[in-house]
PDB file of N, CA and C in Angstrom:
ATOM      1  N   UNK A   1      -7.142 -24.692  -3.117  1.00  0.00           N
ATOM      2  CA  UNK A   1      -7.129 -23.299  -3.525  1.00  0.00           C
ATOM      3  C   UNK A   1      -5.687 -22.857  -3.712  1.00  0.00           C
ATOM      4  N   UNK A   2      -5.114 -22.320  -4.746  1.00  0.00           N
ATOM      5  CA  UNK A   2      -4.102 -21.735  -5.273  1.00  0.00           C
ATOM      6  C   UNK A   2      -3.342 -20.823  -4.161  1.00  0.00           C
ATOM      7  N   UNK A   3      -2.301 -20.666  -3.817  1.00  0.00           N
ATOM      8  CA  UNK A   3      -1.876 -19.549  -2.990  1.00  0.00           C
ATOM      9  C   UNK A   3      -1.417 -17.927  -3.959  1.00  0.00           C
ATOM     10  N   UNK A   4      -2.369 -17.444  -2.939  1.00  0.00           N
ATOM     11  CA  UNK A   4      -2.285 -16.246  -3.694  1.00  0.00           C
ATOM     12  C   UNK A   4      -0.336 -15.511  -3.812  1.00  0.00           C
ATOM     13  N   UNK A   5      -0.239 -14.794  -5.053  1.00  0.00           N
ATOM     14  CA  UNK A   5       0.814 -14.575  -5.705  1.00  0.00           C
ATOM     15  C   UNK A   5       1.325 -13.189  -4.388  1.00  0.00           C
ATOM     16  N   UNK A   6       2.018 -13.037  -3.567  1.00  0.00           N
ATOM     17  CA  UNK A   6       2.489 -11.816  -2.426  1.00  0.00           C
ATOM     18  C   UNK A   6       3.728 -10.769  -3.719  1.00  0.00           C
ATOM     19  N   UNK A   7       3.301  -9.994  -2.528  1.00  0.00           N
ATOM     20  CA  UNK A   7       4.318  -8.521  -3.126  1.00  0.00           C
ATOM     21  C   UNK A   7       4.923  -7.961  -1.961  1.00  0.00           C
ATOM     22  N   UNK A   8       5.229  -7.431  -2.140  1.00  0.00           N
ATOM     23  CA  UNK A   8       6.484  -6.479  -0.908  1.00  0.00           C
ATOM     24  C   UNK A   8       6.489  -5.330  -1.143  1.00  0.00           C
ATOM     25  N   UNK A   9       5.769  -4.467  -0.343  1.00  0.00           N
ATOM     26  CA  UNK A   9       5.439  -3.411  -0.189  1.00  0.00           C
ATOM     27  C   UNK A   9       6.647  -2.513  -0.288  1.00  0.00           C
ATOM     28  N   UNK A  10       6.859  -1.156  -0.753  1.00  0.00           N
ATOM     29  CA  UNK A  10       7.803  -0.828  -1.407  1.00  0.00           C
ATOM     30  C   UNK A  10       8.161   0.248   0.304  1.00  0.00           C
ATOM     31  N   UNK A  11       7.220   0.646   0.585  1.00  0.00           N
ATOM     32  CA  UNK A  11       7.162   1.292   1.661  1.00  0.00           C
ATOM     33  C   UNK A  11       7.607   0.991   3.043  1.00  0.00           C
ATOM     34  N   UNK A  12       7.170  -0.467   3.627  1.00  0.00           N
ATOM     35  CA  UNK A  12       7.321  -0.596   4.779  1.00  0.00           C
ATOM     36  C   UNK A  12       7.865  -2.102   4.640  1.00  0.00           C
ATOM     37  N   UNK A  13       8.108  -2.826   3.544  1.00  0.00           N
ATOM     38  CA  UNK A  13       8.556  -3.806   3.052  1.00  0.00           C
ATOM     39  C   UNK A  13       7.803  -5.491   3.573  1.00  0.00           C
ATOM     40  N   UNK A  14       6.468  -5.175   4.218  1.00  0.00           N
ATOM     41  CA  UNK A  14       5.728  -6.078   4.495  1.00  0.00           C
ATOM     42  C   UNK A  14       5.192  -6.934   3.241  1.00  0.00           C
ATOM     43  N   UNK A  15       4.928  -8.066   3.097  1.00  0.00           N
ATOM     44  CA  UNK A  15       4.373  -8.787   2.307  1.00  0.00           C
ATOM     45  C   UNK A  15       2.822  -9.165   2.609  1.00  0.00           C
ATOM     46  N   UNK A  16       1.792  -8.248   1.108  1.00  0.00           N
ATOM     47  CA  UNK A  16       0.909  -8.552   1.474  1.00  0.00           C
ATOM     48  C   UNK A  16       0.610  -8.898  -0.583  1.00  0.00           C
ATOM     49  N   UNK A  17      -1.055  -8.837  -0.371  1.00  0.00           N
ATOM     50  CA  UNK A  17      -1.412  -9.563  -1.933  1.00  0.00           C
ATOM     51  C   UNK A  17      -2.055  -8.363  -2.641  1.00  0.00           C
ATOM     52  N   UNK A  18      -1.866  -7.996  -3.610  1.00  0.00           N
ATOM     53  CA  UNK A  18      -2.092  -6.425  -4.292  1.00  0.00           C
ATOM     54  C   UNK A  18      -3.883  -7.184  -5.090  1.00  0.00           C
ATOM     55  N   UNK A  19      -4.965  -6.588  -5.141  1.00  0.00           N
ATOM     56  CA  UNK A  19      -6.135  -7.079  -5.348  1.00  0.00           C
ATOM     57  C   UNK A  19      -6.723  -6.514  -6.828  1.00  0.00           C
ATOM     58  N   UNK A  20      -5.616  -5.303  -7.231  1.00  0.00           N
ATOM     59  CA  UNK A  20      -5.861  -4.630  -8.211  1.00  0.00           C
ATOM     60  C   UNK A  20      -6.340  -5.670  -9.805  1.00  0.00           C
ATOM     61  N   UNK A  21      -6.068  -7.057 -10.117  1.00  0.00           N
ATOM     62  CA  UNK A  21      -6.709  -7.870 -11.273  1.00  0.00           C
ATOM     63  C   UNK A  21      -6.947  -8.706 -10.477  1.00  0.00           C
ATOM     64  N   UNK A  22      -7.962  -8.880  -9.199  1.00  0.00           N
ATOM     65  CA  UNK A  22      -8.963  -9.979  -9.029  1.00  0.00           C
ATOM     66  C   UNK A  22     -10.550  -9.461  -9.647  1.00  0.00           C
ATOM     67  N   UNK A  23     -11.358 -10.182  -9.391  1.00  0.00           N
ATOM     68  CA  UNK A  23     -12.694 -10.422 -10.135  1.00  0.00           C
ATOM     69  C   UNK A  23     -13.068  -9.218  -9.105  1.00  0.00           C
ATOM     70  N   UNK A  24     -12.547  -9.189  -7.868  1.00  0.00           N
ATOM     71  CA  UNK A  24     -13.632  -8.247  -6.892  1.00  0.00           C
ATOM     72  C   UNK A  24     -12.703  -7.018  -6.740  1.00  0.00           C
ATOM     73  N   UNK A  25     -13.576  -5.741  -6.596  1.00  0.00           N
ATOM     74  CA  UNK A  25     -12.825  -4.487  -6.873  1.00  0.00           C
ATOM     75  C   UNK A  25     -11.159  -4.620  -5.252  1.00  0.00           C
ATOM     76  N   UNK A  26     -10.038  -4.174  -5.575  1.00  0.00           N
ATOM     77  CA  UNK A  26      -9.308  -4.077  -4.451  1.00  0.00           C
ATOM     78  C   UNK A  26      -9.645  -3.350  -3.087  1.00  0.00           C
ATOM     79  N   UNK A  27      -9.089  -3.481  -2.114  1.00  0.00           N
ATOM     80  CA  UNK A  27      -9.830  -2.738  -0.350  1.00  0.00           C
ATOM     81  C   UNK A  27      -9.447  -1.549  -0.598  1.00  0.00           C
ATOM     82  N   UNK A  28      -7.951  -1.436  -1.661  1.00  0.00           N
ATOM     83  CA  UNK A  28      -7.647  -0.019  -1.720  1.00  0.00           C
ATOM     84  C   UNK A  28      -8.535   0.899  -2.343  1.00  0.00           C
ATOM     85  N   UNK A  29      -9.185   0.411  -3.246  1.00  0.00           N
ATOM     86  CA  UNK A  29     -10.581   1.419  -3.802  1.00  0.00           C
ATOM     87  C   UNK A  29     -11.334   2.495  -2.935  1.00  0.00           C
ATOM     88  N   UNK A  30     -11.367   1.903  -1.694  1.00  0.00           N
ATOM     89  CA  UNK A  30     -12.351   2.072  -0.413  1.00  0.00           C
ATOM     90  C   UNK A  30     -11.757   3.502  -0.090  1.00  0.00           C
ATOM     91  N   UNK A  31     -10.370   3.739  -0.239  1.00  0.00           N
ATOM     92  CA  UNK A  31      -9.501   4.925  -0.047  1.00  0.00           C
ATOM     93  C   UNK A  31      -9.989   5.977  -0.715  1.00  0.00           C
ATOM     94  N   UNK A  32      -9.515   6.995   0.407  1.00  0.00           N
ATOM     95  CA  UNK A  32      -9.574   8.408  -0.527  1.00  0.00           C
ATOM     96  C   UNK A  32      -8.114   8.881  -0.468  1.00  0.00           C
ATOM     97  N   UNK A  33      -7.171   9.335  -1.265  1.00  0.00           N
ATOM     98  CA  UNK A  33      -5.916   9.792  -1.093  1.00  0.00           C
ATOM     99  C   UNK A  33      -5.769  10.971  -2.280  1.00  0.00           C
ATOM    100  N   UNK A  34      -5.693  12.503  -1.742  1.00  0.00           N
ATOM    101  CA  UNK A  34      -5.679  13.275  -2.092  1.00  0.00           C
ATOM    102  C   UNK A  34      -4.893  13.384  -3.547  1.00  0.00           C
ATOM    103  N   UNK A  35      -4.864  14.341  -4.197  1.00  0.00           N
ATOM    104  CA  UNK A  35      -4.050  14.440  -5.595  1.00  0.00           C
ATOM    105  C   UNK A  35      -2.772  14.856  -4.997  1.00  0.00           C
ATOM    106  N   UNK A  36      -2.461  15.615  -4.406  1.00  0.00           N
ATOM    107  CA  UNK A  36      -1.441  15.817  -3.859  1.00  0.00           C
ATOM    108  C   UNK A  36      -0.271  14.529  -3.376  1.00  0.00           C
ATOM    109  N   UNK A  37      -0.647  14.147  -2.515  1.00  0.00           N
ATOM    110  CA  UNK A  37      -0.369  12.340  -1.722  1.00  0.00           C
ATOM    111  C   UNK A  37      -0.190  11.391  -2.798  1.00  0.00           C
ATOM    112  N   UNK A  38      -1.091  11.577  -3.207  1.00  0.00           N
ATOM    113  CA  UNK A  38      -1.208  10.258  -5.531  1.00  0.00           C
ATOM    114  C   UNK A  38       0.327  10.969  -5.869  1.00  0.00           C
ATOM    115  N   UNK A  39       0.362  11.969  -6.224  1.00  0.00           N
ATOM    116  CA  UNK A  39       1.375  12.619  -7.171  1.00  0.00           C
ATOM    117  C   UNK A  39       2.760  11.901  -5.803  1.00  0.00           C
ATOM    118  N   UNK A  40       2.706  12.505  -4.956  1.00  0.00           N
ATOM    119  CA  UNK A  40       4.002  12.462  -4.303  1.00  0.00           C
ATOM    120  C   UNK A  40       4.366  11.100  -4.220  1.00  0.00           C
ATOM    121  N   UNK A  41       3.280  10.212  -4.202  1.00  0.00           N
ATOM    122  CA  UNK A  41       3.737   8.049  -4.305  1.00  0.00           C
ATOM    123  C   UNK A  41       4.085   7.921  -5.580  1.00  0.00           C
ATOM    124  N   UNK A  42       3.420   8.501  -6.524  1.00  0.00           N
ATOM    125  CA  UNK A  42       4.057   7.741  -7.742  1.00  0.00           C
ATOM    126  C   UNK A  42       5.473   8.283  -8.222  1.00  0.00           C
ATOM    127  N   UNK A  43       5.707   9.793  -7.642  1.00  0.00           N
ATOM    128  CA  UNK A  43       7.461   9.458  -7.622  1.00  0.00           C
ATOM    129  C   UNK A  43       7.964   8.734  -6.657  1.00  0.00           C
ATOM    130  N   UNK A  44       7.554   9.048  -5.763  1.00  0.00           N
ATOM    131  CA  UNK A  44       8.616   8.034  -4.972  1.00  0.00           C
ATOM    132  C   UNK A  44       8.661   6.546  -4.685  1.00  0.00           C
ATOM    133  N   UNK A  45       7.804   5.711  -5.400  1.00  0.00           N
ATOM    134  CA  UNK A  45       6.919   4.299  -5.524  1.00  0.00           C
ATOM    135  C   UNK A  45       7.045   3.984  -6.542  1.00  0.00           C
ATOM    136  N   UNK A  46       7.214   2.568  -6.778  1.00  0.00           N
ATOM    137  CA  UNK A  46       6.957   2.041  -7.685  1.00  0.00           C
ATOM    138  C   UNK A  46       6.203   0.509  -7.377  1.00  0.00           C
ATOM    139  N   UNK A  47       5.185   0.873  -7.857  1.00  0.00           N
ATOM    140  CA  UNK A  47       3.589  -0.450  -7.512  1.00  0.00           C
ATOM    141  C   UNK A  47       3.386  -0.197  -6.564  1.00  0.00           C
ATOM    142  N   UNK A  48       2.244  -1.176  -6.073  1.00  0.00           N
ATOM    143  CA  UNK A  48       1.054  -1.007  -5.169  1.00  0.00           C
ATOM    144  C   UNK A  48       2.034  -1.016  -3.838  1.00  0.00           C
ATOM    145  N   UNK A  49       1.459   0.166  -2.716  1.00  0.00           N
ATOM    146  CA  UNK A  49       1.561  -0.569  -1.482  1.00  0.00           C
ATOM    147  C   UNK A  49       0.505  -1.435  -0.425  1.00  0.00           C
ATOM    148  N   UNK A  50       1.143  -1.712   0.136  1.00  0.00           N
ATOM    149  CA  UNK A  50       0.188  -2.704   1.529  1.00  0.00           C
ATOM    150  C   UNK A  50      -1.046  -1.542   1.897  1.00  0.00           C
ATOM    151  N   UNK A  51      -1.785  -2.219   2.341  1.00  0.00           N
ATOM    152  CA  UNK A  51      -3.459  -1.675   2.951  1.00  0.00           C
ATOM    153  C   UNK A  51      -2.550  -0.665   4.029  1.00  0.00           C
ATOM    154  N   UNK A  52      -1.933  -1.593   4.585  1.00  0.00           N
ATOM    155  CA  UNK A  52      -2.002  -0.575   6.132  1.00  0.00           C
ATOM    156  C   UNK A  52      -0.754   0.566   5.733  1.00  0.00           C
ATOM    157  N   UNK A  53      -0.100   0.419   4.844  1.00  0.00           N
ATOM    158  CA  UNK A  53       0.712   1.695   4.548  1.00  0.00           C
ATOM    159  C   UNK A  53      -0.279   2.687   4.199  1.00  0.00           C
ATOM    160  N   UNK A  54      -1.031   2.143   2.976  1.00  0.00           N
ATOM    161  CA  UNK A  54      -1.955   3.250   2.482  1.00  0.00           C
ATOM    162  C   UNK A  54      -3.269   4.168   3.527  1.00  0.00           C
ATOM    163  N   UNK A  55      -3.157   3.246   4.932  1.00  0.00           N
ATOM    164  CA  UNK A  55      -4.302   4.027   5.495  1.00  0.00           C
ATOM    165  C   UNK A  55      -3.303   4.656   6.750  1.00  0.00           C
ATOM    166  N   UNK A  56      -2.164   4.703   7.128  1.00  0.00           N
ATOM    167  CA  UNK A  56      -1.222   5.315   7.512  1.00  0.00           C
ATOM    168  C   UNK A  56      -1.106   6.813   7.032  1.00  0.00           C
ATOM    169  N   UNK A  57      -0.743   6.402   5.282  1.00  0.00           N
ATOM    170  CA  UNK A  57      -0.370   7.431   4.410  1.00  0.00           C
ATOM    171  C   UNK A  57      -1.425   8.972   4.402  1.00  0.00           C
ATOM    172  N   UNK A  58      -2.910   8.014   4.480  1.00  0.00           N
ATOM    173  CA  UNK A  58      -3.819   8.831   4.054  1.00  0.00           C
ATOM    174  C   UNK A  58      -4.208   9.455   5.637  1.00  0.00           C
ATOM    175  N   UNK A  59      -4.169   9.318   6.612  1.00  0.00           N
ATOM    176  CA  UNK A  59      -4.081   9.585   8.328  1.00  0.00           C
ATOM    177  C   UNK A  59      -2.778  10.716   8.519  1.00  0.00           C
ATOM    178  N   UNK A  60      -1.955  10.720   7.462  1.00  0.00           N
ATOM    179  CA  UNK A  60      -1.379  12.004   7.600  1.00  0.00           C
ATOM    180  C   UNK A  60       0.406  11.160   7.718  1.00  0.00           C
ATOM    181  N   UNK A  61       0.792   9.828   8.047  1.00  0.00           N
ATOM    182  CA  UNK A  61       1.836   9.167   8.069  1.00  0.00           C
ATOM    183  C   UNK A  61       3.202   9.935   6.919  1.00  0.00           C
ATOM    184  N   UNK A  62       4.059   9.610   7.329  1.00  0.00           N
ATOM    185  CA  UNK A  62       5.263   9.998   6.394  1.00  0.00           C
ATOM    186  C   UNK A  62       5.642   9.245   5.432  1.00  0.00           C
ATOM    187  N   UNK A  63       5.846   9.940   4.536  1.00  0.00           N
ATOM    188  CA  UNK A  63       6.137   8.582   2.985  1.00  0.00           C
ATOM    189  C   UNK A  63       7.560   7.512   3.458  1.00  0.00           C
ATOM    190  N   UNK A  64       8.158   8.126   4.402  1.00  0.00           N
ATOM    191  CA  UNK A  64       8.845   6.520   4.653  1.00  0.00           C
ATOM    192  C   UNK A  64       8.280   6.361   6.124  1.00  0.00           C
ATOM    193  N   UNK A  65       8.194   4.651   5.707  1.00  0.00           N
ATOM    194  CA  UNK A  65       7.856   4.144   7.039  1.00  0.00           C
ATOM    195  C   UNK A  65       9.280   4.006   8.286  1.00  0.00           C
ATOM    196  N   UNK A  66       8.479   3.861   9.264  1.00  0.00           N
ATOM    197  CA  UNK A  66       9.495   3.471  10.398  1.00  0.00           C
ATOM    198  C   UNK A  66       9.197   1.937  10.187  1.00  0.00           C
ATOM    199  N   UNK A  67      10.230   1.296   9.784  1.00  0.00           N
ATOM    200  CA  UNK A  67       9.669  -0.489   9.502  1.00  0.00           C
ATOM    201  C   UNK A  67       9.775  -0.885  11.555  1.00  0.00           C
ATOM    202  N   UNK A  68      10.701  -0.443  12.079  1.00  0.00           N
ATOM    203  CA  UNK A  68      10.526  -0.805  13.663  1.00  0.00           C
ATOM    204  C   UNK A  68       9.677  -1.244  14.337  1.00  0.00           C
ATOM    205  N   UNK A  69       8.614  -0.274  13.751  1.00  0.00           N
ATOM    206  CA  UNK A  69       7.168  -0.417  14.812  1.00  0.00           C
ATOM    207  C   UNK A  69       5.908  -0.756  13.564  1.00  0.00           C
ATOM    208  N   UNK A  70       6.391  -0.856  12.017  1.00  0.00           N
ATOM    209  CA  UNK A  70       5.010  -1.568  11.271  1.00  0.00           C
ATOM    210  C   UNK A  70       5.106  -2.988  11.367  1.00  0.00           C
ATOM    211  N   UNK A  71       6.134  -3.801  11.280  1.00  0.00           N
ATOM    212  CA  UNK A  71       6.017  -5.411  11.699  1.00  0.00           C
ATOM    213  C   UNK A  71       6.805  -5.666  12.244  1.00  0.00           C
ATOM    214  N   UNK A  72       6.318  -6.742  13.197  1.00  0.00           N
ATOM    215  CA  UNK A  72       6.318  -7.272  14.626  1.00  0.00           C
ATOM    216  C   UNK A  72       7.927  -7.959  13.918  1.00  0.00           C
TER     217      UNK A  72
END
């Protein structure tokens, strides 16, 4: 099996695999993230972030991460 292609989260700079052109819909779909929260990532972002930024983000988290305490 191929190793899947990683990205680096723009946010918390973790490396995870963005799901947005596989065959099966991405985990991020599963999200709800307000219009407000959408508007404020796509200025300050550029591409997908990691799962666990995005369920941080949407829990009320600050658009920058503390990288200290997201990986070990």
């Amino acid at each position: 099996m191929p190793t899947l292609p990683e990205h680096c989260c723009p946010r918390c700079g973790g490396a995870f695999h963005c799901g947005a052109r596989d065959a099966e819909p991405c985990p991020c779909t599963g999200l709800t993230l307000d219009a407000a929260l959408q508007q404020r990532l796509r200025e300050r972002f550029v591409g997908c972030l990691c799962l666990h930024c995005l369920h941080a983000l949407a829990g009320g988290a600050a658009l920058d991460a503390d990288t200290r305490s997201a990986w070990p």
